[in-house]
Protein backbone atom coordinates (compact mmCIF):
# COMPACT_ATOMS: atom_id res chain seq x y z
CA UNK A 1 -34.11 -36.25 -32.56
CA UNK A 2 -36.34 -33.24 -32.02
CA UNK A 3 -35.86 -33.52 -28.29
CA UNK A 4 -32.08 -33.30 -28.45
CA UNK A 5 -31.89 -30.17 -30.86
CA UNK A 6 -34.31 -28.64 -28.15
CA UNK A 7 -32.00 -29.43 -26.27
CA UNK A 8 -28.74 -27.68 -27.72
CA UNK A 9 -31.07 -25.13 -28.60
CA UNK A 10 -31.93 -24.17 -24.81
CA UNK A 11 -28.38 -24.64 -23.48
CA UNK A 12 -26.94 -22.21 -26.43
CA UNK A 13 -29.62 -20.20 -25.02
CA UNK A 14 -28.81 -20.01 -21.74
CA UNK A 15 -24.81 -19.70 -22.39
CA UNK A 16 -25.33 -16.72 -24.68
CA UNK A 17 -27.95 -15.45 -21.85
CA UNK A 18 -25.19 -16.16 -19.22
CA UNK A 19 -22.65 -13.62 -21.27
CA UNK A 20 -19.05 -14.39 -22.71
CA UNK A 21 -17.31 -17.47 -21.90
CA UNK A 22 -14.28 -16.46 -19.86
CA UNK A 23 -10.90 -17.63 -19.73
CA UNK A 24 -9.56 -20.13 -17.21
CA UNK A 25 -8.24 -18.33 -13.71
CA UNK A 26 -5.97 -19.66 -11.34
CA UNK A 27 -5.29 -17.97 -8.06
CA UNK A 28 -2.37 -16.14 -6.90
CA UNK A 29 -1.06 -15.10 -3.61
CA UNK A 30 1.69 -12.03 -3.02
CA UNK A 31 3.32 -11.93 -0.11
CA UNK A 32 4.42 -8.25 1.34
CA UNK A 33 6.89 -7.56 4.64
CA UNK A 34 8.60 -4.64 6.18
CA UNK A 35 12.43 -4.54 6.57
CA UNK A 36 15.72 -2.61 7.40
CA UNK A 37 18.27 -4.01 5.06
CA UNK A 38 18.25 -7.64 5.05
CA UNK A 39 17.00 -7.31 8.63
CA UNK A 40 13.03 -7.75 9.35
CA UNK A 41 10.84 -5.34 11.40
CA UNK A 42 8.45 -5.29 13.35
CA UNK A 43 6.77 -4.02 16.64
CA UNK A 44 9.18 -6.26 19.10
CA UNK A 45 12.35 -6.10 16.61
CA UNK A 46 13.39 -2.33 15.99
CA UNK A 47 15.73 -2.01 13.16
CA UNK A 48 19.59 -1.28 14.18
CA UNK A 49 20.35 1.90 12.39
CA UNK A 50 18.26 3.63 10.07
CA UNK A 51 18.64 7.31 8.44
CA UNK A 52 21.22 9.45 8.03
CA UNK A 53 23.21 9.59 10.93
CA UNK A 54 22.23 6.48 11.46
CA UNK A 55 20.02 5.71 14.69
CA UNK A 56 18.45 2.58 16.37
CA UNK A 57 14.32 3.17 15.95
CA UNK A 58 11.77 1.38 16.74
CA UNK A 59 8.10 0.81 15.03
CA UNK A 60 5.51 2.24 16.08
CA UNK A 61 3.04 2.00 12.90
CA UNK A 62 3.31 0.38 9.42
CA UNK A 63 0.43 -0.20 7.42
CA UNK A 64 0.21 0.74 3.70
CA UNK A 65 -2.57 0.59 1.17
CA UNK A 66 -2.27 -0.79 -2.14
CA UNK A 67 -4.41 -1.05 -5.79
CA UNK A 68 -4.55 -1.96 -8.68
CA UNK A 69 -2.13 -5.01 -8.63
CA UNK A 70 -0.50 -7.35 -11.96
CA UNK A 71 1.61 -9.06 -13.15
CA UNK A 72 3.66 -7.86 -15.95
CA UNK A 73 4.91 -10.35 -18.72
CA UNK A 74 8.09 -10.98 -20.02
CA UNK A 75 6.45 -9.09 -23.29
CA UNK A 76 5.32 -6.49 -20.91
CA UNK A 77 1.58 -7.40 -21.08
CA UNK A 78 -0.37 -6.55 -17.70
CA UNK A 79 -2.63 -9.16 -16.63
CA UNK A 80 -4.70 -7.78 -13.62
CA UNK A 81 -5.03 -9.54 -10.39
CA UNK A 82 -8.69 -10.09 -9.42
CA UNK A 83 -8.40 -9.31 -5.62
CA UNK A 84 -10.69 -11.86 -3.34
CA UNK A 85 -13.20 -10.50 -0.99
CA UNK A 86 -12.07 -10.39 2.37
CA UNK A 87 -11.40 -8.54 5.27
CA UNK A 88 -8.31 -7.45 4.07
CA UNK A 89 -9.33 -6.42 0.51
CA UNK A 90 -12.72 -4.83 -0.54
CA UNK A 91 -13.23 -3.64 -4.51
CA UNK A 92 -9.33 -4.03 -5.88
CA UNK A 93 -7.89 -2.72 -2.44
CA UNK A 94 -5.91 -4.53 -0.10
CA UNK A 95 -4.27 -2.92 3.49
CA UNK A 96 -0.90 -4.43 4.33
CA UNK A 97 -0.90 -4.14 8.30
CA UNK A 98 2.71 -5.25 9.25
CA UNK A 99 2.07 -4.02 13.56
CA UNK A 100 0.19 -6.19 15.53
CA UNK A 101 -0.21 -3.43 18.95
CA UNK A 102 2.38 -4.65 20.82
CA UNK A 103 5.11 -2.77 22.08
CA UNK A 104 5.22 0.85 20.94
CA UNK A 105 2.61 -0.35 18.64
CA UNK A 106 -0.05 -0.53 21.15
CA UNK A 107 -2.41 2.00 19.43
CA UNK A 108 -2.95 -0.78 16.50
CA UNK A 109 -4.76 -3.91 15.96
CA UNK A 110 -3.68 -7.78 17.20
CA UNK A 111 -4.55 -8.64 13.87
CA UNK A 112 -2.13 -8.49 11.01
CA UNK A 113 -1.36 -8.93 7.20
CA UNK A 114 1.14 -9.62 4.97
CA UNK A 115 -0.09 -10.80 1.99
CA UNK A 116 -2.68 -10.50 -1.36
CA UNK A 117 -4.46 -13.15 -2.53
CA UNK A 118 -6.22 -12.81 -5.78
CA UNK A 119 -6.98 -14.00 -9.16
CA UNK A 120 -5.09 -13.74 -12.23
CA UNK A 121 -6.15 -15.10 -15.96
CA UNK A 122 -4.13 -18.35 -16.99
CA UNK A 123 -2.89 -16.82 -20.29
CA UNK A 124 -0.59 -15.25 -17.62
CA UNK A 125 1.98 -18.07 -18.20
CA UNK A 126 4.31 -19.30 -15.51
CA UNK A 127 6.47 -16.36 -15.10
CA UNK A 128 8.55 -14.74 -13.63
CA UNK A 129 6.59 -11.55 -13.92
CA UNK A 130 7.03 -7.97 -12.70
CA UNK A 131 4.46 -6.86 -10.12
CA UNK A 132 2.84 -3.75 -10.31
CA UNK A 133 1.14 -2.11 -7.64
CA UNK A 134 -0.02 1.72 -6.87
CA UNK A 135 0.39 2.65 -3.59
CA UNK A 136 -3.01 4.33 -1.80
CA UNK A 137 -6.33 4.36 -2.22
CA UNK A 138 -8.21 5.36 -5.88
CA UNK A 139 -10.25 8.39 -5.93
CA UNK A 140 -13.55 6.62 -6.43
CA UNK A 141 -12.94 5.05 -2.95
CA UNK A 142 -10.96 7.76 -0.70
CA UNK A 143 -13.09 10.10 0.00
CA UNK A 144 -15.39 8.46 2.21
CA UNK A 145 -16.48 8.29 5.91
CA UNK A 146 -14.58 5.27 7.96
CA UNK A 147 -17.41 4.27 9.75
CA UNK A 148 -19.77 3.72 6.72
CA UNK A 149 -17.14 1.88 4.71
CA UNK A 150 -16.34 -1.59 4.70
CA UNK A 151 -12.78 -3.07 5.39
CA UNK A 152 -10.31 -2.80 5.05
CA UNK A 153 -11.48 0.78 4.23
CA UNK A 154 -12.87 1.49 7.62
CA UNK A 155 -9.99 1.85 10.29
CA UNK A 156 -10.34 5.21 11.77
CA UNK A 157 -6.73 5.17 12.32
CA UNK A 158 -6.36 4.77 8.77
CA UNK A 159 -8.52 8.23 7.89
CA UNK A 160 -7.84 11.49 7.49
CA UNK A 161 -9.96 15.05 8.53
CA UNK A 162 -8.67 16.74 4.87
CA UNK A 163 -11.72 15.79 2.76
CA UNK A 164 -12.58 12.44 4.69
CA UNK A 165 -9.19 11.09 2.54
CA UNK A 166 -7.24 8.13 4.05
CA UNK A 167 -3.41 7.50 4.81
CA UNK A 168 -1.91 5.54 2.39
CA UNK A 169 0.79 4.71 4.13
CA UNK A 170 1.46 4.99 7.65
CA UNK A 171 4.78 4.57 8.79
CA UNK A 172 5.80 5.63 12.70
CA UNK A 173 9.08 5.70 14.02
CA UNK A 174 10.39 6.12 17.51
CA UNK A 175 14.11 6.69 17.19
CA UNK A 176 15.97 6.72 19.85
CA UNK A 177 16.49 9.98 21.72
CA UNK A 178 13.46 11.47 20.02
CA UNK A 179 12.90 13.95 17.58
CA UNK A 180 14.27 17.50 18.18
CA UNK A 181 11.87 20.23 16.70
CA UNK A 182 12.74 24.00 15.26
CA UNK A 183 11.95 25.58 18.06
CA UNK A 184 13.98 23.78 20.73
CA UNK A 185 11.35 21.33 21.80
CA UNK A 186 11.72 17.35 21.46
CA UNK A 187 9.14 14.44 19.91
CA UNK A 188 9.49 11.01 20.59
CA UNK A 189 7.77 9.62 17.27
CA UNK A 190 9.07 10.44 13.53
CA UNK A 191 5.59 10.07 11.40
CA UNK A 192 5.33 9.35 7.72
CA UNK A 193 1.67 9.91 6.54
CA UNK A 194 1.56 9.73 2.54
CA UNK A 195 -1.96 11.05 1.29
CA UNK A 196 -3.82 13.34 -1.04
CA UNK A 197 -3.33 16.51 -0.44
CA UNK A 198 -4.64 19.97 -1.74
CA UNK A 199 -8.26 18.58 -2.14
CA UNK A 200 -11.03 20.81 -2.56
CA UNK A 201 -14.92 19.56 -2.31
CA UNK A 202 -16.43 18.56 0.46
CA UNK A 203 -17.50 15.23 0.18
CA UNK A 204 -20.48 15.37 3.33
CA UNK A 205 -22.42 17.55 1.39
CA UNK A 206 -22.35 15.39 -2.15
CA UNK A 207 -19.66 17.65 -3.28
CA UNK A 208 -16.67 16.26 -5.96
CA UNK A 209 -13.49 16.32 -4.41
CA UNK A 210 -10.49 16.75 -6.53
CA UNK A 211 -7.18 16.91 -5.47
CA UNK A 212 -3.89 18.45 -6.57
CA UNK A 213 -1.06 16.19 -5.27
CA UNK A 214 -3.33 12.47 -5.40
CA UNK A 215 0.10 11.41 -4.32
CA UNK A 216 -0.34 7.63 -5.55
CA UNK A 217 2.70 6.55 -6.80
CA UNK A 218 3.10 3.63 -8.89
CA UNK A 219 5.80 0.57 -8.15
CA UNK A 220 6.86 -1.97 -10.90
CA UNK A 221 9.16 -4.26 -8.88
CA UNK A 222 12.07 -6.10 -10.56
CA UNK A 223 11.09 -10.07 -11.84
CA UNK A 224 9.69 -12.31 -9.19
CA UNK A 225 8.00 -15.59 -9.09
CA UNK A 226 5.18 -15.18 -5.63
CA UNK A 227 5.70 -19.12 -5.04
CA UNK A 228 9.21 -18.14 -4.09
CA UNK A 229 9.71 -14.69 -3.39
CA UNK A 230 8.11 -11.51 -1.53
CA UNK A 231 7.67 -7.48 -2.01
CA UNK A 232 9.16 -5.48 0.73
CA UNK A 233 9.12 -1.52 1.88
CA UNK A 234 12.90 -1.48 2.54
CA UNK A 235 12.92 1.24 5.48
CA UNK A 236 16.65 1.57 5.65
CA UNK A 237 16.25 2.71 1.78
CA UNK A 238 13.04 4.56 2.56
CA UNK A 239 14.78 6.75 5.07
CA UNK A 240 18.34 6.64 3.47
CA UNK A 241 19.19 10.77 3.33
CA UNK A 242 16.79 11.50 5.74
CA UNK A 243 17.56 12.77 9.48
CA UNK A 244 14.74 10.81 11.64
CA UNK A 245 16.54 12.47 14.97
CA UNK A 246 15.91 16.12 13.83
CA UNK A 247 12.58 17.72 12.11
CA UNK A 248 12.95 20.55 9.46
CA UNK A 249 9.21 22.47 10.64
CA UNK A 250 5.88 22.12 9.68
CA UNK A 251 4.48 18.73 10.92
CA UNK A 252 6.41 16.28 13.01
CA UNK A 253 8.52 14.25 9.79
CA UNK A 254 6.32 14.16 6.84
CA UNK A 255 2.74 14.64 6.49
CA UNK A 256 2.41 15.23 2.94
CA UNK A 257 2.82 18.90 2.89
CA UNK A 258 4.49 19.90 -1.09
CA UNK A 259 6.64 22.07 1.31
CA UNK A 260 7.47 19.92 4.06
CA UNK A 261 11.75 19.88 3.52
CA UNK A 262 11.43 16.16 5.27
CA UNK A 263 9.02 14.52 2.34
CA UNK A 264 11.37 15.30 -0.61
CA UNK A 265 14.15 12.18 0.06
CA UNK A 266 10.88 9.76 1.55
CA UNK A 267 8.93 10.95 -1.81
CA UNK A 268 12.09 10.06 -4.21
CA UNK A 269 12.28 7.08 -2.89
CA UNK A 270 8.51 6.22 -3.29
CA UNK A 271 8.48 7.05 -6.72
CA UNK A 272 6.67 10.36 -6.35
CA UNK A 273 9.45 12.49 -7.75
CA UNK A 274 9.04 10.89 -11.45
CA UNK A 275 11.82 7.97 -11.01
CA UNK A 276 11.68 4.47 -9.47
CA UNK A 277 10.21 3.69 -6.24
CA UNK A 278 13.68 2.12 -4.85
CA UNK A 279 11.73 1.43 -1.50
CA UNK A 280 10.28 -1.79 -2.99
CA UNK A 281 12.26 -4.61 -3.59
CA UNK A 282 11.95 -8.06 -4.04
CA UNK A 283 13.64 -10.50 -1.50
CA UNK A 284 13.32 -14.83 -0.82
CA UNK A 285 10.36 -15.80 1.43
């Protein structure tokens, strides 16, 4: 008898050692895509007509990063997604690469991804749930050097000179009979870079860097089950009132700049002006 309340004794030991009990998980995967319309996109398949006039263009670059993923309730409770370890995803962010360097997309990487895969507590329920997703990279994170961070946080292609910052999202565009520029001249390649801007601190020397447009916008998508359904960056409602054949100044489509006259329709749509991000919708796998 003394033996087996030794026993209990060291095992309610070691569980109150080991910290709470947690509840049960069960693992979830979200599946992401790029499309014009009801049309997909990618490297070989340019979209028909996108913009306003409307004009065939193809992709050159789409890759977008994303934190801080749940799943809203029916109740509107958030239950956090518990993003896995991989090459993809490192600390609660995951890179959605949707070129694969073929084509005009040659200056990317063979290697692509479409999807999250994560963790999310049982007392979710079976849903259908909202997602919820900000778009970029947190603070804590950002402001690092590519080649000391670990992926999917260090792509050089993915970085920025401003304060060692990172493109959220990276969207290129090659419509067709280029880009004509102010001053008479032509581009072939629209760009969309969305990142912090107005940063001051330099982060080589130890200094805090704090920004004045973070520009992270946050997306609550409309009900969705994952087992059945997908999140995609719609780019014929991305680009919807913008001109990708003609560039207002400053940098080459949008770069970011606060006055940059082509990032005011792109940021509407990404929910930077205050209002939905109508870019992200929900479609059937």
């Amino acid at each position: 008898m003394m033996t087996c309340r030794l026993t209990r004794l060291v095992t309610l030991l070691l569980l109150l050692a080991a910290g709470p009990v947690l509840a049960a998980e069960r693992s979830v995967t979200i599946g992401f895509g790029i499309v014009a319309g009801a049309a997909p996109v990618d490297c070989a398949t340019p979209a028909a007509a996108l913009g306003r006039p409307a004009v065939a263009a193809g992709l050159r670059d789409a890759r977008v990063y994303v934190h801080d993923l749940a799943l809203i309730d029916a109740a509107g409770k958030a239950w956090p997604v518990m993003l896995d370890e991989t090459l993809w995803q490192h600390d609660g962010v995951a890179l959605i690469d949707a070129e694969d360097a073929t084509g005009a997309c040659r200056e990317g990487t063979p290697e692509t991804n479409t999807r999250v895969t994560g963790r999310v507590d049982d007392g979710a329920g079976a849903g259908p749930w909202r997602l919820a997703f900000t778009l970029g990279v947190p603070q804590r994170l950002n402001h690092t050097a590519t080649d000391l961070a670990p992926p999917p946080l260090d792509l050089a292609a993915m970085g920025w000179g401003w304060q060692a910052g990172r493109k959220y999202v990276k969207l290129e565009l090659v419509p067709e009979g280029g880009v004509a520029r102010p001053d008479g001249g032509r581009a072939g390649t629209w760009f969309l870079h969305l990142g912090a801007t107005g940063c001051t601190g330099n982060p080589v020397t130890g200094e805090i860097v704090s920004c004045d447009r973070p520009n992270r916008p946050g997306v609550v998508t409309a009900p969705f089950d994952p087992a059945r359904a997908r999140v995609v960056l719609d780019l014929a409602v991305l680009f919807a009132a913008t001109d990708l054949t003609r560039d207002q100044g400053g940098a080459v489509g949008c770069m970011s700049a606060p006055d940059d006259a082509d990032c005011a329709a792109v940021f509407e749509r990404l929910g930077l002006a205050g209002g939905v991000a109508t870019a992200f919708r929900v479609v059937a796998k």
